[in-house]
PDB file of N, CA and C in Angstrom:
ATOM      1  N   UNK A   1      -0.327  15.068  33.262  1.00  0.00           N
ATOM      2  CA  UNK A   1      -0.573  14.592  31.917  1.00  0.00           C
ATOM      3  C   UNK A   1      -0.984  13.125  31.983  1.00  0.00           C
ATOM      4  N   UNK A   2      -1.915  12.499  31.225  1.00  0.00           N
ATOM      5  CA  UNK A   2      -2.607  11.357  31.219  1.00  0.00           C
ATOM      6  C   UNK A   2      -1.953  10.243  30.176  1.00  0.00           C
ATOM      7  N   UNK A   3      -2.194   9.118  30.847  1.00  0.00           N
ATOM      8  CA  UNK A   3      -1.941   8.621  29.428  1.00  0.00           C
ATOM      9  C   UNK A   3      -2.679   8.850  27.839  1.00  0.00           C
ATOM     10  N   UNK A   4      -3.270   9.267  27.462  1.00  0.00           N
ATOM     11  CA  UNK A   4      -3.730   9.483  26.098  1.00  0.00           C
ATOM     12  C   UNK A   4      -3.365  10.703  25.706  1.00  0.00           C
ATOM     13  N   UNK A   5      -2.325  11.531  26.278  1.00  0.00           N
ATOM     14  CA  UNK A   5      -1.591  12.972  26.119  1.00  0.00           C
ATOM     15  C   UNK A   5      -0.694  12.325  26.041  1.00  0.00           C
ATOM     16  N   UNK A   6      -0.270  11.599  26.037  1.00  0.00           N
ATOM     17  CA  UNK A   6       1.194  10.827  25.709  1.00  0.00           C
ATOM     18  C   UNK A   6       1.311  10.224  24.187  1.00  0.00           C
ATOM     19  N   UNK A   7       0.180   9.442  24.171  1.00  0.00           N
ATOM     20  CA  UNK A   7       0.065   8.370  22.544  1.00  0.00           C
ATOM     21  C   UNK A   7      -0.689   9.758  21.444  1.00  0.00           C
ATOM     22  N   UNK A   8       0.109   9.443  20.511  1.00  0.00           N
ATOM     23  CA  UNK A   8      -0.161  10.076  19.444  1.00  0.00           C
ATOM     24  C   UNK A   8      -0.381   9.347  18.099  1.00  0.00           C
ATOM     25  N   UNK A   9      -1.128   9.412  17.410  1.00  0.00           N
ATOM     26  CA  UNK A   9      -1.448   8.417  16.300  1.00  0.00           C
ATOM     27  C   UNK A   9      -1.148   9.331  15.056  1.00  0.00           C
ATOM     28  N   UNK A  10      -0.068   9.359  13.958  1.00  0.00           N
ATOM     29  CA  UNK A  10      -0.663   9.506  13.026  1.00  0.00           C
ATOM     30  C   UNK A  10      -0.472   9.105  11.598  1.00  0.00           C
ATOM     31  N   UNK A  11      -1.711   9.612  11.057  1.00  0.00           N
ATOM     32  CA  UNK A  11      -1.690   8.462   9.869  1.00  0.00           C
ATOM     33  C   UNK A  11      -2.313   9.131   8.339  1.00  0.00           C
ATOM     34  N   UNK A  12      -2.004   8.988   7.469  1.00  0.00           N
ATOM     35  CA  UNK A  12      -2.649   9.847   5.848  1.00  0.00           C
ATOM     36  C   UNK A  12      -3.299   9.070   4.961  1.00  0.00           C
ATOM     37  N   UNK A  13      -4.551   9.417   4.367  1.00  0.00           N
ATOM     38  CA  UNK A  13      -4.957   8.772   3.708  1.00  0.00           C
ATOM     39  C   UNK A  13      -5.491   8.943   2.555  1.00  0.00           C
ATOM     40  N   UNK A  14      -5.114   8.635   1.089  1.00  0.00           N
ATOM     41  CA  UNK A  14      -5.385   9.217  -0.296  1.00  0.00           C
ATOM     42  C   UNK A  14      -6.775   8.378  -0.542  1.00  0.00           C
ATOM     43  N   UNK A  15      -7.672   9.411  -0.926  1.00  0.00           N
ATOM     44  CA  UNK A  15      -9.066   8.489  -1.733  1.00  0.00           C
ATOM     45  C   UNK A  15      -9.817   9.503  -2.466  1.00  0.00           C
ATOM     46  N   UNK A  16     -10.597   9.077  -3.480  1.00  0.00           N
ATOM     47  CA  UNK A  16     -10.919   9.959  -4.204  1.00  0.00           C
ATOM     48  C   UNK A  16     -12.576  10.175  -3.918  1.00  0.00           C
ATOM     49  N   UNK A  17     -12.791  10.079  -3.066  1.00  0.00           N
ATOM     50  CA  UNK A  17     -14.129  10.951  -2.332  1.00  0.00           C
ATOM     51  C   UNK A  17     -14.084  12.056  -2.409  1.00  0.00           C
ATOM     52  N   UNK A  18     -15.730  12.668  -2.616  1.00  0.00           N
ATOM     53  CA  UNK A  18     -15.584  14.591  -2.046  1.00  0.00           C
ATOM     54  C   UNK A  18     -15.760  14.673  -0.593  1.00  0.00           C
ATOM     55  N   UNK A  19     -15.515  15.714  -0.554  1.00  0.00           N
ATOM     56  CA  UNK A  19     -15.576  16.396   1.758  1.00  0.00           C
ATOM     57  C   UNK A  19     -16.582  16.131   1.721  1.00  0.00           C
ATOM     58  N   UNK A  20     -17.643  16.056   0.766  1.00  0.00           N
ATOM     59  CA  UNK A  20     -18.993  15.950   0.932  1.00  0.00           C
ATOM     60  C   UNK A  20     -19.323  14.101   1.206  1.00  0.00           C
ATOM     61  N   UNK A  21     -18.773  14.115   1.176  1.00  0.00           N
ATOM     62  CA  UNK A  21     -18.846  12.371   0.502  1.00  0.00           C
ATOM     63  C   UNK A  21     -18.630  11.705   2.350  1.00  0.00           C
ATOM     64  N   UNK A  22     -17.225  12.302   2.398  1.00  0.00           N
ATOM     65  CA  UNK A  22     -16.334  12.096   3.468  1.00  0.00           C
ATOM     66  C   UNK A  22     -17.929  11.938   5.279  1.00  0.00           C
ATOM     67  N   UNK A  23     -17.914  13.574   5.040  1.00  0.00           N
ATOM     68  CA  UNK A  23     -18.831  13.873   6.136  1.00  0.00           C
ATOM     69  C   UNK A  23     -20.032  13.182   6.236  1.00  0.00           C
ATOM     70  N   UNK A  24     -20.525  12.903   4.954  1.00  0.00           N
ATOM     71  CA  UNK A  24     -22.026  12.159   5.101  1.00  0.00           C
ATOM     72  C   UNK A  24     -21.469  10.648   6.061  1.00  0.00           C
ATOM     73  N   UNK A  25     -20.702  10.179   5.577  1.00  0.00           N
ATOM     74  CA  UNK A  25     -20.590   9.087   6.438  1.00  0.00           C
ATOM     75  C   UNK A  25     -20.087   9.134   7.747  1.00  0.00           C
ATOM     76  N   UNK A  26     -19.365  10.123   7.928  1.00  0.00           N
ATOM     77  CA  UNK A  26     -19.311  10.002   9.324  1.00  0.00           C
ATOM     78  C   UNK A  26     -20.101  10.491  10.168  1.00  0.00           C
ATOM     79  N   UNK A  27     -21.450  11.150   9.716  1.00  0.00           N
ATOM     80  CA  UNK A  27     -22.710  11.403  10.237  1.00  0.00           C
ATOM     81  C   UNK A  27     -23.387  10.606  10.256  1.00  0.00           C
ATOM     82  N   UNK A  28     -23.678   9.368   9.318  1.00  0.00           N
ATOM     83  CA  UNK A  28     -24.126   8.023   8.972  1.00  0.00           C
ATOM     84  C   UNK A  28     -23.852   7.176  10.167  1.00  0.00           C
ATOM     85  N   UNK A  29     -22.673   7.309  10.230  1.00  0.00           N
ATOM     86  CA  UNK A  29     -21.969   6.477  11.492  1.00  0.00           C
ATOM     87  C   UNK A  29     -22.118   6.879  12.718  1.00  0.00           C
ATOM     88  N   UNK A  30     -22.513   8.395  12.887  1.00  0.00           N
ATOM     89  CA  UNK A  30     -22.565   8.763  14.537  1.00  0.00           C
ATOM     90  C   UNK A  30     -24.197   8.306  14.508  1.00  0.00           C
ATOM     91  N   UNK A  31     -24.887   8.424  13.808  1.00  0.00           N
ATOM     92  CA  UNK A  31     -25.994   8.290  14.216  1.00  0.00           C
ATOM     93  C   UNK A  31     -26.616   6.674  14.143  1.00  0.00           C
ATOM     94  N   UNK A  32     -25.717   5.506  13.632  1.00  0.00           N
ATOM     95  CA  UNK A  32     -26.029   4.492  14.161  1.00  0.00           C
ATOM     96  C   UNK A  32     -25.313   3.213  14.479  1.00  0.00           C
ATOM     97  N   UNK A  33     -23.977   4.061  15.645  1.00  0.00           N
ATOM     98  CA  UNK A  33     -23.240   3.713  16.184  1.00  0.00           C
ATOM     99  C   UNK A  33     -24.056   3.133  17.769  1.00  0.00           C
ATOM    100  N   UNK A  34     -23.560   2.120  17.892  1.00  0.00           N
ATOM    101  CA  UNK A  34     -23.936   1.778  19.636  1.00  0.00           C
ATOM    102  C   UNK A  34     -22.960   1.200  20.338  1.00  0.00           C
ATOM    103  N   UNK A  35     -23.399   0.982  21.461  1.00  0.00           N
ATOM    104  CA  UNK A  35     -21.840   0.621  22.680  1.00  0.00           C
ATOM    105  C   UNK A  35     -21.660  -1.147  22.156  1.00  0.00           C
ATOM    106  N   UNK A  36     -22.275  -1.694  21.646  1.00  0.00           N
ATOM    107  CA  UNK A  36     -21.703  -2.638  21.021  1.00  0.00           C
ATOM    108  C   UNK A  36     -21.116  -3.186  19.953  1.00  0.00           C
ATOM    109  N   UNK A  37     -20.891  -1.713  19.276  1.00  0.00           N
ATOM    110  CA  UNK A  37     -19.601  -2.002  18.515  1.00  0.00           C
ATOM    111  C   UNK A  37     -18.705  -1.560  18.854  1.00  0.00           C
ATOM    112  N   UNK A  38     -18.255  -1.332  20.560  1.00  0.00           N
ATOM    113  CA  UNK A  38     -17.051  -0.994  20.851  1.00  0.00           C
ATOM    114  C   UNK A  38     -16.004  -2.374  21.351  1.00  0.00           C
ATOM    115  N   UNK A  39     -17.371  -3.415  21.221  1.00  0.00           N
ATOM    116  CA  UNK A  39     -16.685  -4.506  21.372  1.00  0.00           C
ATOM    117  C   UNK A  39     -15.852  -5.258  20.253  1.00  0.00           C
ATOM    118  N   UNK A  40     -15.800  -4.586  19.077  1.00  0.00           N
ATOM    119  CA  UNK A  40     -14.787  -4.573  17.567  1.00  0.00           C
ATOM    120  C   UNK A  40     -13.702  -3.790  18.563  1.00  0.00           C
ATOM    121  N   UNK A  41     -12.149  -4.259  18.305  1.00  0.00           N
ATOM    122  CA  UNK A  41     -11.022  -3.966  18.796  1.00  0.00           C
ATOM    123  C   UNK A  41     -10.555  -2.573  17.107  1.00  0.00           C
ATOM    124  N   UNK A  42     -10.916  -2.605  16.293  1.00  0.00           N
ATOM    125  CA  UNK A  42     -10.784  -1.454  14.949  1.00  0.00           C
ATOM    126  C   UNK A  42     -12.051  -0.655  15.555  1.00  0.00           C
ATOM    127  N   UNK A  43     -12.637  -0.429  16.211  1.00  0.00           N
ATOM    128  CA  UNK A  43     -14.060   0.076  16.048  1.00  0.00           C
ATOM    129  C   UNK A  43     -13.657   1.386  15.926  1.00  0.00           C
ATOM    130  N   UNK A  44     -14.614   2.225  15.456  1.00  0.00           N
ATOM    131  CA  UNK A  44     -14.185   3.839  14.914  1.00  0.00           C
ATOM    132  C   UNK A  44     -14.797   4.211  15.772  1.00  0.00           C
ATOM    133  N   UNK A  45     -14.688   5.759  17.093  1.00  0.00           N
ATOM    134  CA  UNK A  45     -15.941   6.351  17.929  1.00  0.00           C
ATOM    135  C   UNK A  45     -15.967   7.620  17.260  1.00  0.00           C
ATOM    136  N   UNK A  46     -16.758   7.422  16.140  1.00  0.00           N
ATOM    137  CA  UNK A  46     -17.502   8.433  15.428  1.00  0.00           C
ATOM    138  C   UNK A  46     -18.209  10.079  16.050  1.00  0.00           C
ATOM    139  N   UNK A  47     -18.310   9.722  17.402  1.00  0.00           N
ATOM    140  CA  UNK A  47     -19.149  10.887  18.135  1.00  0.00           C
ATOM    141  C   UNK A  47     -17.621  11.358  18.879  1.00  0.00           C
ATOM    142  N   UNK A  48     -16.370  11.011  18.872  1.00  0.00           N
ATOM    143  CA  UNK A  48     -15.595  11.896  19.122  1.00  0.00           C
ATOM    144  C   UNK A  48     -15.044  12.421  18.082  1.00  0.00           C
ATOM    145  N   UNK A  49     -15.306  12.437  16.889  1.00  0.00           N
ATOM    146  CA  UNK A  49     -14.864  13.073  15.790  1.00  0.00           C
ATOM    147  C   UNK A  49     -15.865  14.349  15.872  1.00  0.00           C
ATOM    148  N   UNK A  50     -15.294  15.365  15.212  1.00  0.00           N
ATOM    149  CA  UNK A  50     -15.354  17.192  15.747  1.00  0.00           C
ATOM    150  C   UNK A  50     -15.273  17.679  13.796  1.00  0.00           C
TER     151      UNK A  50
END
């Protein structure tokens, strides 16, 4: 087992967006995400979201 099978994050969040709303942006975001915003310590990695 690795370390990141160990840490577990979790967290809830109330907003009044639709799923529709939700997904557009995180499609927004995979598609113009680059390796230099992994240099933001909050940075979101959008392309491991499923």
């Amino acid at each position: 087992m690795g370390l990141n099978e160990k840490i577990t994050e979790k967290f809830s969040v109330v907003t009044d967006l639709s799923g529709q709303s939700i997904l557009n942006s995180i499609e927004l975001g995979k598609q113009k995400q680059t390796w230099t915003d992994f240099l933001d310590v909050e940075a979101i990695d959008y392309k491991e979201i499923t």
